[in-house]
Protein backbone atom coordinates (compact mmCIF):
# COMPACT_ATOMS: atom_id res chain seq x y z
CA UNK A 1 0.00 0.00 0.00
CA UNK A 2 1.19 3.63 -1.02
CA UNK A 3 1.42 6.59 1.04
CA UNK A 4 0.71 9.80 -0.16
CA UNK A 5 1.81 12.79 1.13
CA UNK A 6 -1.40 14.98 1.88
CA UNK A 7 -0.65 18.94 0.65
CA UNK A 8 0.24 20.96 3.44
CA UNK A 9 -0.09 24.94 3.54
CA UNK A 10 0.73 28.09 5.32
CA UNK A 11 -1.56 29.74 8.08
CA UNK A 12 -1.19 33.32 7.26
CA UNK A 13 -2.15 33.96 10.67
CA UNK A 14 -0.46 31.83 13.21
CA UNK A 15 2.39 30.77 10.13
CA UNK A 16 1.64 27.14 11.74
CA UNK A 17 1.74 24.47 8.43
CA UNK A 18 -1.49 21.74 8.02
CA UNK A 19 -2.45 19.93 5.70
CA UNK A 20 -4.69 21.83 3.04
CA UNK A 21 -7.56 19.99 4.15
CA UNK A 22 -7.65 21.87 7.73
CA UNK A 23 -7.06 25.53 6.35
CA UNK A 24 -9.81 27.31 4.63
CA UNK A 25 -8.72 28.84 1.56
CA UNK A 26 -9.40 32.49 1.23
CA UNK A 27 -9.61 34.51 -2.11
CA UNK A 28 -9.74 38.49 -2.91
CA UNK A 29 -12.67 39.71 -5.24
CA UNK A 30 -12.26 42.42 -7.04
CA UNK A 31 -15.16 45.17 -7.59
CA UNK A 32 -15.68 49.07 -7.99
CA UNK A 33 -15.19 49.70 -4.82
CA UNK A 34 -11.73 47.79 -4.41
CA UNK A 35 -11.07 44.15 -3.17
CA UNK A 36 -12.90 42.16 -0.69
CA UNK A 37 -11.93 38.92 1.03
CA UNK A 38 -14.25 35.93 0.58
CA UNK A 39 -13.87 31.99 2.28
CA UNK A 40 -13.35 29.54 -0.31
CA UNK A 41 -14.14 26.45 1.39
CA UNK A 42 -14.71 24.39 -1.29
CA UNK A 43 -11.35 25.49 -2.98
CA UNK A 44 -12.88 25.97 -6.18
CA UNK A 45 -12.92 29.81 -6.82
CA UNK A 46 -10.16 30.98 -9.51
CA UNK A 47 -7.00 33.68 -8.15
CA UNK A 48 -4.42 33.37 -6.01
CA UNK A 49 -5.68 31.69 -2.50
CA UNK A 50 -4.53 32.51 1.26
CA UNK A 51 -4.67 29.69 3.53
CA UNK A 52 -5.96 30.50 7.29
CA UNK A 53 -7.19 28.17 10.14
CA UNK A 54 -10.49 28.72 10.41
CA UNK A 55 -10.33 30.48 13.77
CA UNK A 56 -10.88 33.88 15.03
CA UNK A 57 -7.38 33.94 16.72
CA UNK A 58 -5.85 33.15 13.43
CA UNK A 59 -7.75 35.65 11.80
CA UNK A 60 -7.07 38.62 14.15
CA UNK A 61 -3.76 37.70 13.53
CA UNK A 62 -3.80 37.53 10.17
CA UNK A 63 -5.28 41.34 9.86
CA UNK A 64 -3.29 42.90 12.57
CA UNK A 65 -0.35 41.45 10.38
CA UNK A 66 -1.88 42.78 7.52
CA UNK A 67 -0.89 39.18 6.26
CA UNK A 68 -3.58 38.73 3.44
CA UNK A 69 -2.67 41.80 0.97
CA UNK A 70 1.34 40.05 1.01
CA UNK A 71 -0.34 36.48 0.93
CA UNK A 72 -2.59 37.91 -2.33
CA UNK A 73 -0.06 39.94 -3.35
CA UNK A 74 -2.91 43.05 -3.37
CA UNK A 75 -2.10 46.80 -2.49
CA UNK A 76 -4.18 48.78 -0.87
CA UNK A 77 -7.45 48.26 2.07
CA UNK A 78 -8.98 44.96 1.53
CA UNK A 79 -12.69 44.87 3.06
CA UNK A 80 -12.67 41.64 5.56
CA UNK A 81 -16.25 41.93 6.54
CA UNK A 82 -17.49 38.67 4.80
CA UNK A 83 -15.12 36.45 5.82
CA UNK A 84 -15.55 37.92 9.69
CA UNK A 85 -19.07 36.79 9.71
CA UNK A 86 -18.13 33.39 8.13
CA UNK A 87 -14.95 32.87 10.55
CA UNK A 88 -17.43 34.40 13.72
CA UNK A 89 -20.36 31.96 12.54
CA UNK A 90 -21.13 28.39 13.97
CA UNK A 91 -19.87 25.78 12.15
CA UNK A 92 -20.07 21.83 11.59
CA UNK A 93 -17.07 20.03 11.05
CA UNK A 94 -16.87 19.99 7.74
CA UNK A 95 -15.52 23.75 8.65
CA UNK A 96 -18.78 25.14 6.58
CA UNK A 97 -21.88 27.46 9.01
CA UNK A 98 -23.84 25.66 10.60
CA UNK A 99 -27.19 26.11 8.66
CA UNK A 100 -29.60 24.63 10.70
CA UNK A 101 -28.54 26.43 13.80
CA UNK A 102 -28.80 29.59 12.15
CA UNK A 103 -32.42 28.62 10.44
CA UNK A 104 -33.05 28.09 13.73
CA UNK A 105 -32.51 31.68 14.90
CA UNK A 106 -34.25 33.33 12.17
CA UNK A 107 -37.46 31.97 12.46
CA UNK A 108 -37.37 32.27 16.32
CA UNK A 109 -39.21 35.72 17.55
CA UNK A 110 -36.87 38.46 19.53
C-alpha cells in the first residue's frame, strides 16, 4: 500500500503548516469599490488563494499582520467583513456554518 503525502499549507495567521484539508482557503474579489476577502471552502474559486485556520485567533492575527494583501499579493485596504461573519459563525465540522442552527434563529421571535 502507497502513502501519499497529503498537501500541506501556510496559516497566514499563526504561520503554523497543516495539511490543506484543515485551512480554509481564502480569495480576494475584485469590484468598484476595491477588493474584498471571501472563504473559499470548497477550494474551487479561480486567483491566487490565502490559507488560514479557520479560527478567530488566526484571523485577528492575520489582519493585525496585515498578512492577506502580502499572501494575495494586493495593495491597498482589503474589506474583511465577509469572511468575519463566516470565521465568527457556527460551524459543523466539515468547517462550513452551521445552517440549521442559524435557520433556527431566524425563524425564532426576539
Amino acid at each position: 500500500m502507497v502513502r501519499r503525502a497529503l498537501p500541506e499549507r501556510t496559516c497566514v495567521g499563526c504561520r503554523r503548516r497543516a495539511p490543506a484539508s484543515e485551512l480554509l482557503r481564502i480569495v480576494a474579489v475584485g469590484d468598484e469599490a476595491g477588493y474584498s476577502l471571501r472563504p473559499d471552502p470548497a477550494r474551487r474559486m479561480p486567483g491566487r488563494g490565502a490559507n488560514m485556520h479557520p479560527d478567530p485567533a488566526c484571523f485577528a492575527l492575520a489582519v493585525r499582520r496585515r498578512a492577506f494583501g502580502r499572501a494575495l499579493r494586493i495593495t491597498g485596504v482589503l474589506d474583511h467583513g465577509e469572511l468575519a461573519e463566516h470565521i465568527d459563525a457556527p460551524t459543523t465540522t466539515s468547517g462550513q456554518p452551521d445552517r440549521t442552527r442559524v435557520a433556527s434563529k431566524v425563524g425564532r421571535p426576539t
